[in-house]
N, C-alpha and C. Protein backbone atom coordinates (compact mmCIF):
# COMPACT_ATOMS: atom_id res chain seq x y z
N UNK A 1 0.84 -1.18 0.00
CA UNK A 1 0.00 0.00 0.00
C UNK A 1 0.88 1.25 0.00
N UNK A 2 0.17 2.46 -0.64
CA UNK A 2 1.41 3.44 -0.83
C UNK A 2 0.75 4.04 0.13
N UNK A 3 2.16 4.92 0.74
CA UNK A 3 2.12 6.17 1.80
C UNK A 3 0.56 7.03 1.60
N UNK A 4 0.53 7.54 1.94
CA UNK A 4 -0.34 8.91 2.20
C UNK A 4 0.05 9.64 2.39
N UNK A 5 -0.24 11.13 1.78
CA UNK A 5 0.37 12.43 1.71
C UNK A 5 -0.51 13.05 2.64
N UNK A 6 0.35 13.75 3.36
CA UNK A 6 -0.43 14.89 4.31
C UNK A 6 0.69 15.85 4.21
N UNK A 7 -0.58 17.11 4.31
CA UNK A 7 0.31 18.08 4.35
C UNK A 7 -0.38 19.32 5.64
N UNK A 8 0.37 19.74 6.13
CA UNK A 8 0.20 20.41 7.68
C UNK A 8 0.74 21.66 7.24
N UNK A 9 -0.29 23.02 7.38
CA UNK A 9 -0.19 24.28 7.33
C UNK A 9 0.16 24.66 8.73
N UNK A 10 0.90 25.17 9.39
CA UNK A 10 0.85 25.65 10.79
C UNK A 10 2.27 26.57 10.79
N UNK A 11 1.84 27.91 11.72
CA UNK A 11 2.98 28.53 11.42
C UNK A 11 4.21 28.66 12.48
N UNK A 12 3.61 27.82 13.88
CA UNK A 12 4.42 27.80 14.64
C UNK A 12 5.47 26.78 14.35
N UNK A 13 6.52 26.68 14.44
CA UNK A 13 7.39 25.72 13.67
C UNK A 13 7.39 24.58 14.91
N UNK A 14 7.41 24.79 15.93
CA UNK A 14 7.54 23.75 17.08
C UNK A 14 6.27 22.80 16.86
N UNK A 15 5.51 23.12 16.78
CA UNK A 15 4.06 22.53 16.38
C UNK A 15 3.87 21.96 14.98
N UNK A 16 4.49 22.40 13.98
CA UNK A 16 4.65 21.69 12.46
C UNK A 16 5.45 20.42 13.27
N UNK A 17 7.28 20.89 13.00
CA UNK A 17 7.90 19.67 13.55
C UNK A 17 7.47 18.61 14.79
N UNK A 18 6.76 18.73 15.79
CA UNK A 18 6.08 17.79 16.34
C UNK A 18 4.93 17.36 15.58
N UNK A 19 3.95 17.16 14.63
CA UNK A 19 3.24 17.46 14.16
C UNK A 19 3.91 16.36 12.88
N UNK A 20 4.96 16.98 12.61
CA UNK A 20 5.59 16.43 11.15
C UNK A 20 6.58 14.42 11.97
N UNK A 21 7.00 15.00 12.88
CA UNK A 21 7.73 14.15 13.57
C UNK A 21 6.45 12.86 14.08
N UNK A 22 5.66 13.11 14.61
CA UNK A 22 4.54 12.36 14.50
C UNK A 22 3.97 11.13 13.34
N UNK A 23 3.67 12.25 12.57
CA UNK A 23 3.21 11.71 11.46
C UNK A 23 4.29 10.31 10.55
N UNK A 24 5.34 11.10 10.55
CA UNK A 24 6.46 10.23 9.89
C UNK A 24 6.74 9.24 10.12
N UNK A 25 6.33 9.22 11.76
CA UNK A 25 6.47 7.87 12.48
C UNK A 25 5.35 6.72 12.41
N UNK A 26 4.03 7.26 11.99
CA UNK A 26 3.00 6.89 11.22
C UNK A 26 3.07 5.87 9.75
N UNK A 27 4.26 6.28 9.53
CA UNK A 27 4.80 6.29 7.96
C UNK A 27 4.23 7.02 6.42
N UNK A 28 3.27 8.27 7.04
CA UNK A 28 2.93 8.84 6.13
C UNK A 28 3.96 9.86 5.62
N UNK A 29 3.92 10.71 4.03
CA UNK A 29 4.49 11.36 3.78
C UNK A 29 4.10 12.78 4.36
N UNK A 30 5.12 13.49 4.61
CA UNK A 30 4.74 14.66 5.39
C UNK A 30 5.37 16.10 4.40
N UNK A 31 4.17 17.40 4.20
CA UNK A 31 4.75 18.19 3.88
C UNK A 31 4.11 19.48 4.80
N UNK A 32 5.13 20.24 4.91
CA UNK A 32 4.59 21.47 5.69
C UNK A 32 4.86 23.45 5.21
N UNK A 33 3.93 23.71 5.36
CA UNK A 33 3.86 25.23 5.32
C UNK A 33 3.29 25.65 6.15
N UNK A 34 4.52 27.25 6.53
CA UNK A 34 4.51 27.65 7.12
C UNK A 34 3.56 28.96 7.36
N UNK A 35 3.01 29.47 6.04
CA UNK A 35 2.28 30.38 5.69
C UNK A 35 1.32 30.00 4.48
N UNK A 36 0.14 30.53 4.20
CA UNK A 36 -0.74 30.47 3.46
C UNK A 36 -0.61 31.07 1.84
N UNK A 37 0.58 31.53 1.77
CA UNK A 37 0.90 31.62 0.25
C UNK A 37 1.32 30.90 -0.25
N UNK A 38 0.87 30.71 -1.78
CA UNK A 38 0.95 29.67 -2.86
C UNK A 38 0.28 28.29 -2.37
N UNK A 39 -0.27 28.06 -1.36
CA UNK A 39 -1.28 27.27 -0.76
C UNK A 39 -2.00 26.13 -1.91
N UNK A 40 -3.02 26.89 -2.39
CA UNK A 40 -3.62 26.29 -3.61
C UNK A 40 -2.24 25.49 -4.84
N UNK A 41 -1.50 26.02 -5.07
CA UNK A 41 -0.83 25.53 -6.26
C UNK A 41 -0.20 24.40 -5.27
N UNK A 42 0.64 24.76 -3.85
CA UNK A 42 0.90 23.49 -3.48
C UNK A 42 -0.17 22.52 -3.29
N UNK A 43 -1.36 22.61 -3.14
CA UNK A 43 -2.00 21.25 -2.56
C UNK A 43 -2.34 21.04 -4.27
N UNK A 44 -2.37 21.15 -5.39
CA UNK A 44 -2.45 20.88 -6.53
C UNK A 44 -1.15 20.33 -6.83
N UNK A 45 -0.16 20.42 -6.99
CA UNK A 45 1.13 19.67 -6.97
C UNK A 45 1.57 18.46 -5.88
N UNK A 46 1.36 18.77 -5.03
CA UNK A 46 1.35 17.43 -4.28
C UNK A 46 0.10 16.77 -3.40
N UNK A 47 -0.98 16.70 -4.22
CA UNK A 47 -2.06 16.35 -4.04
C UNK A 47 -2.27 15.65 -2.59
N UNK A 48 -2.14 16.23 -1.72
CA UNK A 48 -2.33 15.33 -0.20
C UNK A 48 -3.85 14.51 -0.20
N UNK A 49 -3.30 13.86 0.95
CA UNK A 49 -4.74 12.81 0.92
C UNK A 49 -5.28 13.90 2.59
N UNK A 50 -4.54 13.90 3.17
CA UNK A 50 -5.22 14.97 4.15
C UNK A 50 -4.78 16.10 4.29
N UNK A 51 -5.38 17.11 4.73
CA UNK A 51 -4.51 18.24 5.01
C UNK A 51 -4.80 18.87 6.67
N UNK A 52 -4.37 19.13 7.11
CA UNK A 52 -4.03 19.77 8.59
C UNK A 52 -3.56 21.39 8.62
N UNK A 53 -4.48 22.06 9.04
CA UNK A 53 -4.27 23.43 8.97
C UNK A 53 -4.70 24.32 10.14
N UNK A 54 -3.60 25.39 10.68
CA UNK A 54 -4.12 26.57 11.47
C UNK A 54 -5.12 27.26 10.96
N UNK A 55 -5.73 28.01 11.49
CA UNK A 55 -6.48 28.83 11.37
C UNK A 55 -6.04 29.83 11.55
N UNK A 56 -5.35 30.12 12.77
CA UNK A 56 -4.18 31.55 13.36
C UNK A 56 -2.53 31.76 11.97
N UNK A 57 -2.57 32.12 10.79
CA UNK A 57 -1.61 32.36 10.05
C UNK A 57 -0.86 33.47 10.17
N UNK A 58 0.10 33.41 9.82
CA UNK A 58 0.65 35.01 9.57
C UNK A 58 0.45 35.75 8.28
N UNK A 59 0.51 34.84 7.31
CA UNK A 59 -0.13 35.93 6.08
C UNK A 59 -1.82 36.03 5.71
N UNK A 60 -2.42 34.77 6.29
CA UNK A 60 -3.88 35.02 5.72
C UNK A 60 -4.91 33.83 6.83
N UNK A 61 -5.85 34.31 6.90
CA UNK A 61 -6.85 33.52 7.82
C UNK A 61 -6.86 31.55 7.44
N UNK A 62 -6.51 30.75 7.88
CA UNK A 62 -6.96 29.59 7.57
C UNK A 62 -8.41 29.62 6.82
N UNK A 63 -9.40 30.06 7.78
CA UNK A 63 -10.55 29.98 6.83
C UNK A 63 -11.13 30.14 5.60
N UNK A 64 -9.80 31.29 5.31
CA UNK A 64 -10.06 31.36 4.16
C UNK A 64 -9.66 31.05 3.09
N UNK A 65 -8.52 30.06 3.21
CA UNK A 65 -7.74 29.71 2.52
C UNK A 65 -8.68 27.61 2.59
N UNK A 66 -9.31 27.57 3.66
CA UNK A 66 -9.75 26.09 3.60
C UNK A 66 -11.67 26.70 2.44
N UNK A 67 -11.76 27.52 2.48
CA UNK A 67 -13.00 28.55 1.49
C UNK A 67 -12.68 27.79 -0.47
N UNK A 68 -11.21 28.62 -0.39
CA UNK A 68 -11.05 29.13 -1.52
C UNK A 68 -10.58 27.07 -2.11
N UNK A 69 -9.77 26.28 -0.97
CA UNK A 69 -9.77 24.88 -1.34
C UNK A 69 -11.34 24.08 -1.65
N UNK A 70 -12.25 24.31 -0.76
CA UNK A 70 -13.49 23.54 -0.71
C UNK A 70 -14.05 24.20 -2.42
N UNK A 71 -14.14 25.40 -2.69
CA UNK A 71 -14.63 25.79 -3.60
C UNK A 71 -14.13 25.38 -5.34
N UNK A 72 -13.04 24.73 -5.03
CA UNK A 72 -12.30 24.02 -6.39
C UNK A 72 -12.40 22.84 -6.40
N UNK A 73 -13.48 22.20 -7.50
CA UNK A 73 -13.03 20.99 -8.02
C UNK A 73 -12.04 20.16 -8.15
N UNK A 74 -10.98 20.83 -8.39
CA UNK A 74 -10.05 20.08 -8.63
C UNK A 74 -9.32 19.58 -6.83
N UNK A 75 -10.07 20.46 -5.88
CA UNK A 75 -9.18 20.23 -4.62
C UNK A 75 -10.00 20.04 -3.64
N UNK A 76 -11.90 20.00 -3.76
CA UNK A 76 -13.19 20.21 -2.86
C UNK A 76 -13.06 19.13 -2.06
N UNK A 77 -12.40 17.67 -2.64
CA UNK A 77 -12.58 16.62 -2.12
C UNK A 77 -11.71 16.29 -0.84
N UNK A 78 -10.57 16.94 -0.76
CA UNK A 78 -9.69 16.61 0.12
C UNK A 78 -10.06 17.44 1.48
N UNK A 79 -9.92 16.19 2.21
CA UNK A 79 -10.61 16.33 3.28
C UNK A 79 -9.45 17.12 4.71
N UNK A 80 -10.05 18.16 5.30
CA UNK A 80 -9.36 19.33 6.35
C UNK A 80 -9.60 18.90 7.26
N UNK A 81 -8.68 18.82 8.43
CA UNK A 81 -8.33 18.86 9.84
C UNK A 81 -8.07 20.65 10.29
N UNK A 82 -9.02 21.22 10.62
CA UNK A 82 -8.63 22.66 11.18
C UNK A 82 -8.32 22.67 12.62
N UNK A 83 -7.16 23.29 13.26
CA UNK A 83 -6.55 23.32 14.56
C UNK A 83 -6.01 25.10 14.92
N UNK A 84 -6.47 25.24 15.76
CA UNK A 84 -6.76 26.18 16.33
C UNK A 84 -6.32 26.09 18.38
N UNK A 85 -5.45 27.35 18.50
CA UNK A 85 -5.46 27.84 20.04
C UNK A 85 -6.61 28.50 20.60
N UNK A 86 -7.21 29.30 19.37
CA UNK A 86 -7.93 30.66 19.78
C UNK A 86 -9.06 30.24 19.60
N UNK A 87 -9.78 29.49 18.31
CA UNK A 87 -11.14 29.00 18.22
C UNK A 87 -11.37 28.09 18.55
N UNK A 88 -12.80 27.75 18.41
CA UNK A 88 -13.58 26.18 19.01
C UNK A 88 -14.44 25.97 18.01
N UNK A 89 -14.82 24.51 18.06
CA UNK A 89 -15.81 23.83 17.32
C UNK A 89 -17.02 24.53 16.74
N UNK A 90 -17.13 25.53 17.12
CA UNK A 90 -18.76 25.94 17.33
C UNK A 90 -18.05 27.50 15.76
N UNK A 91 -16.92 28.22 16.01
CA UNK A 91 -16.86 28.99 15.59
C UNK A 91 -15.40 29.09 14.39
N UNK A 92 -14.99 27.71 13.58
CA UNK A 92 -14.06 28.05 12.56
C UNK A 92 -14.61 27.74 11.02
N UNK A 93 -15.61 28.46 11.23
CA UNK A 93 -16.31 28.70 9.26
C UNK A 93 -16.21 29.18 9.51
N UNK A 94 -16.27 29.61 7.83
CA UNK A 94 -16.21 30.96 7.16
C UNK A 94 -17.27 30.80 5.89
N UNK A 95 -17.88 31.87 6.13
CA UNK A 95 -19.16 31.95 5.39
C UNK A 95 -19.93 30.67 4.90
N UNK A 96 -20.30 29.77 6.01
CA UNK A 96 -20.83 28.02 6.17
C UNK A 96 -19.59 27.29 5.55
N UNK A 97 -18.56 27.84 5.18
CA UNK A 97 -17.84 26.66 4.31
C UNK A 97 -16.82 26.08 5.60
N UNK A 98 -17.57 24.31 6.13
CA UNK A 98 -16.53 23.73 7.23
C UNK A 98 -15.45 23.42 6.75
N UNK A 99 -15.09 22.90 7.59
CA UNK A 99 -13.48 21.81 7.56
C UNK A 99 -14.19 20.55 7.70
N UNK A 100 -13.42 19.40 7.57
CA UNK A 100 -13.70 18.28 7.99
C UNK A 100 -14.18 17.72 9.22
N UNK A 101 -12.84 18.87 10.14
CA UNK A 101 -12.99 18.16 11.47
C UNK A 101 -12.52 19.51 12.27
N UNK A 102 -12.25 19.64 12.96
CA UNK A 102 -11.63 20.43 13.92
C UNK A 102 -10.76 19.63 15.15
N UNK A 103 -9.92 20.56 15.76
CA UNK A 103 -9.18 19.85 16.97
C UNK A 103 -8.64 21.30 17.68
N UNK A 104 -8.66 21.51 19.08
CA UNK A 104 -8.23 22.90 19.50
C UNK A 104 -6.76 22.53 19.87
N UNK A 105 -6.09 23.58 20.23
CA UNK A 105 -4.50 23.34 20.62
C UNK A 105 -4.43 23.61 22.30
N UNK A 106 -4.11 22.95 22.82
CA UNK A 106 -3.05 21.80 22.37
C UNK A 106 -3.99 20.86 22.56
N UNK A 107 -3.19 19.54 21.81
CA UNK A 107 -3.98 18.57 21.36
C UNK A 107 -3.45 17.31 22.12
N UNK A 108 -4.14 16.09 22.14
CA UNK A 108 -3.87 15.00 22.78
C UNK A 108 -3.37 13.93 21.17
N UNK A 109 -2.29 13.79 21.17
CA UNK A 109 -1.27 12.92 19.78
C UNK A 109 -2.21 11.85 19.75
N UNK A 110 -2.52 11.03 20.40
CA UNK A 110 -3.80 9.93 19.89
C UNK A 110 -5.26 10.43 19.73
N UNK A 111 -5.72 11.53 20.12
CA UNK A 111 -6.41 12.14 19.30
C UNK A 111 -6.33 12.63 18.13
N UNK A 112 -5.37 13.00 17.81
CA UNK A 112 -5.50 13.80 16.45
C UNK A 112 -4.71 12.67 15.71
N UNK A 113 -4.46 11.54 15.98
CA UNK A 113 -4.29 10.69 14.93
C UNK A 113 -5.50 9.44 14.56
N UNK A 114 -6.28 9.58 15.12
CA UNK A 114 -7.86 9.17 15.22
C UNK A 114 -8.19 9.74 14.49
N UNK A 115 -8.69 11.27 14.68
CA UNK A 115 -9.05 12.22 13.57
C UNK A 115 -8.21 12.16 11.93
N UNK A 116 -7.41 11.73 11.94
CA UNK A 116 -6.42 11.86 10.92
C UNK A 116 -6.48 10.37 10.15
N UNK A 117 -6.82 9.35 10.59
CA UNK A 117 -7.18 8.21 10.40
C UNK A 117 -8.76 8.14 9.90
N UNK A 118 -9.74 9.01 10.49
CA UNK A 118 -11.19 9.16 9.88
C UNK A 118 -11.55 9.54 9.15
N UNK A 119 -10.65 10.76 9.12
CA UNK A 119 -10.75 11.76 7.39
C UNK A 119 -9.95 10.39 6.58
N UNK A 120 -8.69 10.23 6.41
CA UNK A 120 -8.55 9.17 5.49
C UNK A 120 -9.55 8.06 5.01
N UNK A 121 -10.49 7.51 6.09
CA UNK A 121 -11.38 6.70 5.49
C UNK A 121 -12.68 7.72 4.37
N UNK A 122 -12.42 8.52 4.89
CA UNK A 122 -14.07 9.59 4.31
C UNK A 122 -13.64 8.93 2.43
């Protein structure tokens, strides 16, 4: 069976690399950004099977960047993990458009690899 691509938006780097360090050990493929530019062209080039994203960015809102993914065909299908310090379940849409899943920070590592394991089945 081949790897699985995930790719993890988050801009705190301690939180990518735990995050990335995790995953690897999973044996999935891991890619990470640190900011929300060129976003779209990367998840079109390396087509992840999940993606994992802040909401708190330094160049642009998660939400709106998980908006402008849900709204493309070519990328609607791939299924979001949104993670967040500052928001909760109740409040990370953006204009009705969800994520998959949500998880707040900090997170429990067998939780969010549950979550990360469910979106893969979707």
């Amino acid at each position: 069976m081949a790897k699985k691509n995930i790719l993890v938006i988050e801009d705190n780097h301690a939180i990518l690399d735990v995050i990335t360090l995790i995953l690897e050990s999973e044996a999935f493929n891991v890619s990470g950004l640190n900011k929300g530019a060129d976003f779209i062209a990367h998840v079109e080039e390396s087509k992840p099977d999940v993606i994992i994203m802040d909401i708190m960015l330094p160049d642009i809102d998660g939400r709106i960047l998980l908006k402008e993914l849900k709204s493309k065909p070519s990328t609607s299908h791939i299924p979001v993990l949104m993670i967040s310090a500052r928001y909760n379940a109740s409040n990370y849409t953006l204009d009705g458009t969800e994520a998959d899943d949500f998880m707040a920070k900090p997170f429990n590592i067998d939780d969010l690899m549950d979550k990360i394991y469910a979106l893969l089945k979707k």
